[in-house]
N, C-alpha and C. Protein backbone atom coordinates (compact mmCIF):
# COMPACT_ATOMS: atom_id res chain seq x y z
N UNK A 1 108.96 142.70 131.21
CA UNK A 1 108.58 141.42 130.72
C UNK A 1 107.36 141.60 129.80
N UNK A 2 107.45 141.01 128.54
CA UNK A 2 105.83 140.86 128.04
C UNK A 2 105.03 140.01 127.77
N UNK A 3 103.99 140.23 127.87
CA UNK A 3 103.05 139.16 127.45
C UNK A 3 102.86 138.45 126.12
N UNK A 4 103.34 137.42 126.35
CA UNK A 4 103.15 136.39 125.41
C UNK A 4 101.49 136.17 125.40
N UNK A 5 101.21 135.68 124.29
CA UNK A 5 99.92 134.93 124.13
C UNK A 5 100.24 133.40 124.43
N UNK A 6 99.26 133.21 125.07
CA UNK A 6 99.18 131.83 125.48
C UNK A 6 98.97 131.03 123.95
N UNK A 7 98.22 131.36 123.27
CA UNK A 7 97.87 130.34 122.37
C UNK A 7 98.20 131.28 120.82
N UNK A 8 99.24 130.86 120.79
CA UNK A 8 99.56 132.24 119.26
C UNK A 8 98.96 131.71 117.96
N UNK A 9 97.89 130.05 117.61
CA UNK A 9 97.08 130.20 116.34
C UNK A 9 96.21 130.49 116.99
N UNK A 10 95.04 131.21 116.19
CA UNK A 10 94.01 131.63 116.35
C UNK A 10 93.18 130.35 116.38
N UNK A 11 92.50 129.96 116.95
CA UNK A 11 91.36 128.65 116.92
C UNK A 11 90.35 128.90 115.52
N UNK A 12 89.77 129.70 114.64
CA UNK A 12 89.25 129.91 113.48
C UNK A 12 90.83 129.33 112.83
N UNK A 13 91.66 129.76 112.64
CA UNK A 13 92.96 129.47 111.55
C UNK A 13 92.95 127.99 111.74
N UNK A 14 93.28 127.45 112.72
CA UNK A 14 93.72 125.98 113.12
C UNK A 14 92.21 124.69 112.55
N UNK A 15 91.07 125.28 112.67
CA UNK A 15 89.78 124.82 112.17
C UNK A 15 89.42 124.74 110.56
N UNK A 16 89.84 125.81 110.33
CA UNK A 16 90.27 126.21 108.83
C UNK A 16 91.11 124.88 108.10
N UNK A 17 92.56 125.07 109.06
CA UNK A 17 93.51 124.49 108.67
C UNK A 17 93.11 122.86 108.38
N UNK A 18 92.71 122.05 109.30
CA UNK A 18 92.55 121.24 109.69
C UNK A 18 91.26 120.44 108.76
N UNK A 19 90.37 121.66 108.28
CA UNK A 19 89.16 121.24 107.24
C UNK A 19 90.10 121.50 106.12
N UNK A 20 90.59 122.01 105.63
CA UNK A 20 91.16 122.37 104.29
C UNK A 20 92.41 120.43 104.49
N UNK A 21 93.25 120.31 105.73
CA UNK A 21 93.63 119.04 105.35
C UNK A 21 92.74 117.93 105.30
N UNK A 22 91.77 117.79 105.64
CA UNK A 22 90.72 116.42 105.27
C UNK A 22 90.31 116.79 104.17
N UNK A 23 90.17 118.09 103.62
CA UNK A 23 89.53 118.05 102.43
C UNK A 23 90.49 117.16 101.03
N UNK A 24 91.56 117.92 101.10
CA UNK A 24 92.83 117.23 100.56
C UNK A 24 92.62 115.45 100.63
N UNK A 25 93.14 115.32 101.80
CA UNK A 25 93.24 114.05 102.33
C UNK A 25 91.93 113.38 101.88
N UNK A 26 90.42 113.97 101.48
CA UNK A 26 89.56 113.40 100.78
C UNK A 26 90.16 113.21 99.17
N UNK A 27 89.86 114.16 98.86
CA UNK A 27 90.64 114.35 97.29
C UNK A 27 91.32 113.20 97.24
N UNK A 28 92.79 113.46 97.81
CA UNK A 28 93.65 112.00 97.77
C UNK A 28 93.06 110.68 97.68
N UNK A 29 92.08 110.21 98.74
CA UNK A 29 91.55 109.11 98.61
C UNK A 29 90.90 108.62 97.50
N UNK A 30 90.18 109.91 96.58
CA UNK A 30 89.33 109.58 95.53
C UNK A 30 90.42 109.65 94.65
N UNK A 31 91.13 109.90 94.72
CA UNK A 31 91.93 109.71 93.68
C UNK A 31 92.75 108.48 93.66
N UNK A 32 93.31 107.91 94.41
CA UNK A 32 93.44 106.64 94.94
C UNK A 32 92.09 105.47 94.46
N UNK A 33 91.03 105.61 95.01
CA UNK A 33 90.04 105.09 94.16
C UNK A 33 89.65 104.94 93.22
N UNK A 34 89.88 106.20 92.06
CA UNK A 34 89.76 106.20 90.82
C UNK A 34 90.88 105.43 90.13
N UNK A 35 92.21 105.42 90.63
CA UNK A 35 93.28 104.11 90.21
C UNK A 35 92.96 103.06 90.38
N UNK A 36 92.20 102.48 91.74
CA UNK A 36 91.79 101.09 91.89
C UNK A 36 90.76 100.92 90.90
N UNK A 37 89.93 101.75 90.42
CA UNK A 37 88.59 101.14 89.87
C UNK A 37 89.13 100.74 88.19
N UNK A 38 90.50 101.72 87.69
CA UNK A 38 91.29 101.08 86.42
C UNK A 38 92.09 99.97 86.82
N UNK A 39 93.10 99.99 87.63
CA UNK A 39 94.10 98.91 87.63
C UNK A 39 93.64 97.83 88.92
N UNK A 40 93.26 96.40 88.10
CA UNK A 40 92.75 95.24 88.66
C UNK A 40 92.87 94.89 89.95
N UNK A 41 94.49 95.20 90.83
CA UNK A 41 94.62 94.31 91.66
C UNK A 41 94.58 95.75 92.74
N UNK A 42 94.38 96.58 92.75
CA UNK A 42 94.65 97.76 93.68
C UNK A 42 92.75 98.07 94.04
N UNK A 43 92.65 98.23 95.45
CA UNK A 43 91.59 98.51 95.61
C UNK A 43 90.48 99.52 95.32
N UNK A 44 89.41 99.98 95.47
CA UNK A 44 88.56 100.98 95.11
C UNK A 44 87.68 101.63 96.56
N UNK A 45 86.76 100.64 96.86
CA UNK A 45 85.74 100.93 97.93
C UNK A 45 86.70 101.59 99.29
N UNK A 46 87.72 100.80 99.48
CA UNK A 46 88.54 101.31 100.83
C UNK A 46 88.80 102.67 100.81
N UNK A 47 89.16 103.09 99.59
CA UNK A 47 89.56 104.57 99.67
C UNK A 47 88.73 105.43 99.25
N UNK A 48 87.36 105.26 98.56
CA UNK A 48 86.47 105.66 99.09
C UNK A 48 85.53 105.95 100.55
N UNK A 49 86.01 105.30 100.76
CA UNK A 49 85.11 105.14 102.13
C UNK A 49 86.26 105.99 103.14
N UNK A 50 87.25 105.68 102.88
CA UNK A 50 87.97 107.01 103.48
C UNK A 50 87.65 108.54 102.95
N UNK A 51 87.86 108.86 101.91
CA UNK A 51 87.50 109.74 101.33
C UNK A 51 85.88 110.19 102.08
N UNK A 52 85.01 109.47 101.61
CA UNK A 52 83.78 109.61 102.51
C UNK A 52 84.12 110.41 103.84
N UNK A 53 84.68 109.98 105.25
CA UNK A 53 85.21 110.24 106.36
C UNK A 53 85.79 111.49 106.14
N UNK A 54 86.57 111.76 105.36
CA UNK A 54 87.16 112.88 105.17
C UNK A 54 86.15 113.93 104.83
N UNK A 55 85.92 113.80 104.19
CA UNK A 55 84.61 115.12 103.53
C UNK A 55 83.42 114.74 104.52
N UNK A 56 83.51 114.08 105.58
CA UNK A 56 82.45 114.20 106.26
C UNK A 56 82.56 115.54 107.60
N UNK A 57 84.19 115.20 107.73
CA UNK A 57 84.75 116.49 108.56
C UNK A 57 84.94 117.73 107.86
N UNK A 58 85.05 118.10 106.63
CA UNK A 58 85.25 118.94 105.49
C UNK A 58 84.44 119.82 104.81
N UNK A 59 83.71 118.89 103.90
CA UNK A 59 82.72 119.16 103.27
C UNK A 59 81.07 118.64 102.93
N UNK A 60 80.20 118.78 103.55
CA UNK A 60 79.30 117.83 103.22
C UNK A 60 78.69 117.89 102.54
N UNK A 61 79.14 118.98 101.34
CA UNK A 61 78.60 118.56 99.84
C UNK A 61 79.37 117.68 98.83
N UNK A 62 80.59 117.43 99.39
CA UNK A 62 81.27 116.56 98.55
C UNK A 62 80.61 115.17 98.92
N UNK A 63 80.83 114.94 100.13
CA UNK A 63 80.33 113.53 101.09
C UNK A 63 79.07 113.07 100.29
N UNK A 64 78.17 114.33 100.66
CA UNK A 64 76.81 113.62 100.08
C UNK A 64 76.86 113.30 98.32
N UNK A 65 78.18 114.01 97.64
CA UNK A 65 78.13 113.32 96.18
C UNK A 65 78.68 111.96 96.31
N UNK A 66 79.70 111.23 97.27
CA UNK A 66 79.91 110.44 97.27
C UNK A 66 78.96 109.54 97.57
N UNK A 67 78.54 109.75 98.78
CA UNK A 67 76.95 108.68 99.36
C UNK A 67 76.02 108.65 98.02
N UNK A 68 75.83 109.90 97.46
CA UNK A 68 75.16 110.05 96.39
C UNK A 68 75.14 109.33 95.03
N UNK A 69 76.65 108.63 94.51
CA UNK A 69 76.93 108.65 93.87
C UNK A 69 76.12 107.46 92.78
N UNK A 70 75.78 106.86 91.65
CA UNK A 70 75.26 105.99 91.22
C UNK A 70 75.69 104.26 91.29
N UNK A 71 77.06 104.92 91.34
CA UNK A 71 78.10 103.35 91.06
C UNK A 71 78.31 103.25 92.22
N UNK A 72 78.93 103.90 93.29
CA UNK A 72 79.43 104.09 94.26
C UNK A 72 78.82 104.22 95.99
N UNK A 73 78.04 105.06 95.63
CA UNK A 73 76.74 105.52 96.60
C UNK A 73 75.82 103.99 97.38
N UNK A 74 75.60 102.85 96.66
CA UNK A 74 74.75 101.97 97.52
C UNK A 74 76.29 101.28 99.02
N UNK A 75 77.23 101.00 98.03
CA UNK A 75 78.00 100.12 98.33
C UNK A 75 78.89 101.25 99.93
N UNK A 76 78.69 102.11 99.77
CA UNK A 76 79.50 103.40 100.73
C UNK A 76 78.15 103.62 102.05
N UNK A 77 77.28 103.59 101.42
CA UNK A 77 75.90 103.79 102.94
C UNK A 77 75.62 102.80 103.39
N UNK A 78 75.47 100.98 102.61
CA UNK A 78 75.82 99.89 103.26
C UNK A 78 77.05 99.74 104.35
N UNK A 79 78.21 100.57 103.96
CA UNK A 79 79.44 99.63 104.88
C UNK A 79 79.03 101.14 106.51
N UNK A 80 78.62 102.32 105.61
CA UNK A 80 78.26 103.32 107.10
C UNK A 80 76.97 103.20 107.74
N UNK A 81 76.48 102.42 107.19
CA UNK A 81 74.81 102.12 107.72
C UNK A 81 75.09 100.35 108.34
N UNK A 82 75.76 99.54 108.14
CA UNK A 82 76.07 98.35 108.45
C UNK A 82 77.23 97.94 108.68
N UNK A 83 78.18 98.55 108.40
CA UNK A 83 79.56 97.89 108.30
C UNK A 83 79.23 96.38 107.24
N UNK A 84 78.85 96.41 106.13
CA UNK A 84 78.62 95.97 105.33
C UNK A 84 79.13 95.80 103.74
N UNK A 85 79.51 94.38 103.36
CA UNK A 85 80.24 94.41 101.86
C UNK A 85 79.71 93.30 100.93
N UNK A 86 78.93 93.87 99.81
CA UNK A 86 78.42 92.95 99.35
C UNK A 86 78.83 91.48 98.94
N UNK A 87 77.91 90.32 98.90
CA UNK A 87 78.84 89.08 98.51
C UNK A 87 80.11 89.70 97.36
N UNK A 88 79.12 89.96 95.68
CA UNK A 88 80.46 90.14 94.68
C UNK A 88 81.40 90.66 95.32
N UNK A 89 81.51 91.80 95.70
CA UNK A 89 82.81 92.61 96.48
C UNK A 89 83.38 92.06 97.49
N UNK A 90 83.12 90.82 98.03
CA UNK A 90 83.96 90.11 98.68
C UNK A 90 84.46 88.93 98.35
N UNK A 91 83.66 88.59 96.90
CA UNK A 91 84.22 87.65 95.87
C UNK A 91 85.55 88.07 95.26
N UNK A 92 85.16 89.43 94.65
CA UNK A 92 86.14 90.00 94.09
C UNK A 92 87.59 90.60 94.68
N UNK A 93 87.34 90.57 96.11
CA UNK A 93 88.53 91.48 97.02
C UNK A 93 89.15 90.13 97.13
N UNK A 94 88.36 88.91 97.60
CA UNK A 94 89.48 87.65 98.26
C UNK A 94 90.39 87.15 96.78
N UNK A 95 89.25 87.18 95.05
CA UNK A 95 90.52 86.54 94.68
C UNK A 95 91.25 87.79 94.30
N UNK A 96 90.96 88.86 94.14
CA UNK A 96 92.20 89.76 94.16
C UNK A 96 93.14 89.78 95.05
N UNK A 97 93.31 89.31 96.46
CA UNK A 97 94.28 88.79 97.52
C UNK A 97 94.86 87.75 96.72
N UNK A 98 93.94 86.70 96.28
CA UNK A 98 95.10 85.25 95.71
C UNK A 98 96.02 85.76 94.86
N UNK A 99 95.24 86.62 93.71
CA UNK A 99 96.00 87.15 93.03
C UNK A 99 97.11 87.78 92.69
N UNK A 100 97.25 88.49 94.14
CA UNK A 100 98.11 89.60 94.50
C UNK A 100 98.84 88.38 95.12
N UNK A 101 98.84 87.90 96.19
CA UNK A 101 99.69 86.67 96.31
C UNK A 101 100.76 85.99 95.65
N UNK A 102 99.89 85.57 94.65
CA UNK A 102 100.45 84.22 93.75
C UNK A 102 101.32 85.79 92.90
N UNK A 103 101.43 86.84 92.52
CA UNK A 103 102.25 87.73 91.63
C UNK A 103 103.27 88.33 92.52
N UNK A 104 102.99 87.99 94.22
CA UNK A 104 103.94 88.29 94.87
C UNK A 104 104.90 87.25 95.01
N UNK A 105 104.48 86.22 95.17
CA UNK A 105 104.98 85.25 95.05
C UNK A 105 106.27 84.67 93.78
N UNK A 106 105.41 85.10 92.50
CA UNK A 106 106.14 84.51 91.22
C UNK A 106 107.31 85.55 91.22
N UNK A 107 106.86 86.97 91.09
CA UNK A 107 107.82 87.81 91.14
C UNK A 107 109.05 88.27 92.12
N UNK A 108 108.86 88.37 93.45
CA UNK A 108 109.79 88.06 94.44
C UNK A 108 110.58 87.00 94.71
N UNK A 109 109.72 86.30 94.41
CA UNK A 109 110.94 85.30 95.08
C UNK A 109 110.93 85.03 96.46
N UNK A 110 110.32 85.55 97.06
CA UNK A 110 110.56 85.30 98.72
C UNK A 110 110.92 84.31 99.54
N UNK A 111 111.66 84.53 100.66
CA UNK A 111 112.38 83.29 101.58
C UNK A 111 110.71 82.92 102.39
N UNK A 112 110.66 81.80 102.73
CA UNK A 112 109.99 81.17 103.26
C UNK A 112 109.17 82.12 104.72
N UNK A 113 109.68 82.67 105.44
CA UNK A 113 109.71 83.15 106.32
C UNK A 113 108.69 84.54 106.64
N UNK A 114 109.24 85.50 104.80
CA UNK A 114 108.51 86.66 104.39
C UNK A 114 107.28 85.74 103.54
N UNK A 115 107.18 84.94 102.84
CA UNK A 115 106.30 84.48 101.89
C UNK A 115 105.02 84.17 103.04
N UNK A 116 105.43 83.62 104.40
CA UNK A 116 104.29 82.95 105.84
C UNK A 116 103.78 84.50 106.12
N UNK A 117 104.28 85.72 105.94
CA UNK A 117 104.32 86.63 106.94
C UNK A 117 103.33 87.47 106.24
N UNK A 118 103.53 87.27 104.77
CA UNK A 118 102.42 87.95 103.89
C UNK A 118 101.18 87.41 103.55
N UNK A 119 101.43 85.77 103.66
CA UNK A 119 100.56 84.79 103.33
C UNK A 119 99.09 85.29 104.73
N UNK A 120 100.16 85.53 105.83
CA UNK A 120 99.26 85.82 107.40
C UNK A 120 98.26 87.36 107.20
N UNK A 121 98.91 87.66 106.58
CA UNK A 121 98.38 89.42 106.32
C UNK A 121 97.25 89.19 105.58
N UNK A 122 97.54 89.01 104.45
CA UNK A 122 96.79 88.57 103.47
C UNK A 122 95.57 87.49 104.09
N UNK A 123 96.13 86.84 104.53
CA UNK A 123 94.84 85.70 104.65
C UNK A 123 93.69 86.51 105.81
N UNK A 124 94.26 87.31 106.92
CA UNK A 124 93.99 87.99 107.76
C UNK A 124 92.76 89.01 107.19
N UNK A 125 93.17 89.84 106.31
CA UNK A 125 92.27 91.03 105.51
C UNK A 125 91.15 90.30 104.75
N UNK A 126 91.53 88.92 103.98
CA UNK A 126 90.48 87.97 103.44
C UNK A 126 89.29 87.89 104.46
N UNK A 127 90.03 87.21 105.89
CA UNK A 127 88.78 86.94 107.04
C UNK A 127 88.05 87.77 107.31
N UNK A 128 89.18 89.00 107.47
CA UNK A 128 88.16 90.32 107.74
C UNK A 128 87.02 90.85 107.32
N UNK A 129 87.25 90.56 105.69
CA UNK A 129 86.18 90.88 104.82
C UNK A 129 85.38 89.91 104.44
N UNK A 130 85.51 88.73 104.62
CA UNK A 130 84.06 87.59 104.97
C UNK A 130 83.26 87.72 105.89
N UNK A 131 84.21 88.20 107.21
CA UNK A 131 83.58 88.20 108.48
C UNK A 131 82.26 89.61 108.32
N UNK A 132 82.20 90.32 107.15
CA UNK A 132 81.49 91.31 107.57
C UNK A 132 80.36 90.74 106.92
N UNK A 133 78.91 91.19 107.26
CA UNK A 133 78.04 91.25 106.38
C UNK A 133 77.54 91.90 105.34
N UNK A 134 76.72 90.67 104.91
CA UNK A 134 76.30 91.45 103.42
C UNK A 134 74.97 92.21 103.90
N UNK A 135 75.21 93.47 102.84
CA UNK A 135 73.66 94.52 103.08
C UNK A 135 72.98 93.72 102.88
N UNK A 136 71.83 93.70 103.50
CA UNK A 136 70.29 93.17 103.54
C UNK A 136 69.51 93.41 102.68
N UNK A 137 69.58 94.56 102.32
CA UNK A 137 68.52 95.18 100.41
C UNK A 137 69.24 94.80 99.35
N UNK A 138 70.19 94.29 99.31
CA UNK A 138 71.07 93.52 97.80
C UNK A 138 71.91 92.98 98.23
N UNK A 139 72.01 92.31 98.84
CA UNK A 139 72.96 90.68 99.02
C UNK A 139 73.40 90.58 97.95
N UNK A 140 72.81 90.33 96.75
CA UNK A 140 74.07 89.91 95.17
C UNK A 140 74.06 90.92 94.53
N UNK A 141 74.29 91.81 95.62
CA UNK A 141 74.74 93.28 94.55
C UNK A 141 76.19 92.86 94.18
């Protein structure tokens, strides 16, 4: 009979592995972000702030360019220092919901049923993001 290894990845390989996928999985997000910050109705900060998370397990020289960043950087240490979103950015996220709405709306077509079910989602993520506060050092950021 022979001995098997109990654990045949090496724990360095699997640690490796596992930082090299958040690192990615950061990447992705910023890249995802960099589409929201061109095209109007698709978000920005969310996938940053993932991205953030990611390179926080990864890399923390990327992280700290993100926290770091000029445009980016107040609005990313507010929501990890507060769970915090400034008024504009919650001006701007709810009517981008109407928005996205009313183009789901014109364009689909939807039965009554799906139109309540998105209307609930939607209105849901709106509350969410009122319900948070605004940072305390720039409220009308």
């Amino acid at each position: 009979m022979t001995d098997l290894p109990t654990d045949p990845i090496k724990p360095g390989r699997l640690h490796a592995a596992a930082r090299y996928g958040w690192l990615a999985l950061g990447f992705f997000f910023v890249a995802l972000g960099v589409i929201g910050a061109l095209l109007p109705l698709m978000p920005t900060t969310i996938f940053l702030i993932l991205a953030a998370g990611c390179f926080a397990r990864s890399s923390p020289r990327l992280e700290a360019w993100l926290l770091d960043h000029p445009r980016f950087g107040p609005t990313l240490r507010a929501w990890r220092r507060d769970r915090a979103i400034p008024r504009r950015a919650k001006w701007l996220a709810c009517n981008g919901i109407a928005a996205g709405y009313v183009i789901f709306l014109v364009t689909a077509h939807p039965r009554l049923p799906l139109a309540l079910i998105v209307a609930a989602a939607m209105a849901a993520c709106a509350l969410f993001i009122l319900s948070r506060p605004s940072p305390a050092a720039w409220s009308d950021a």
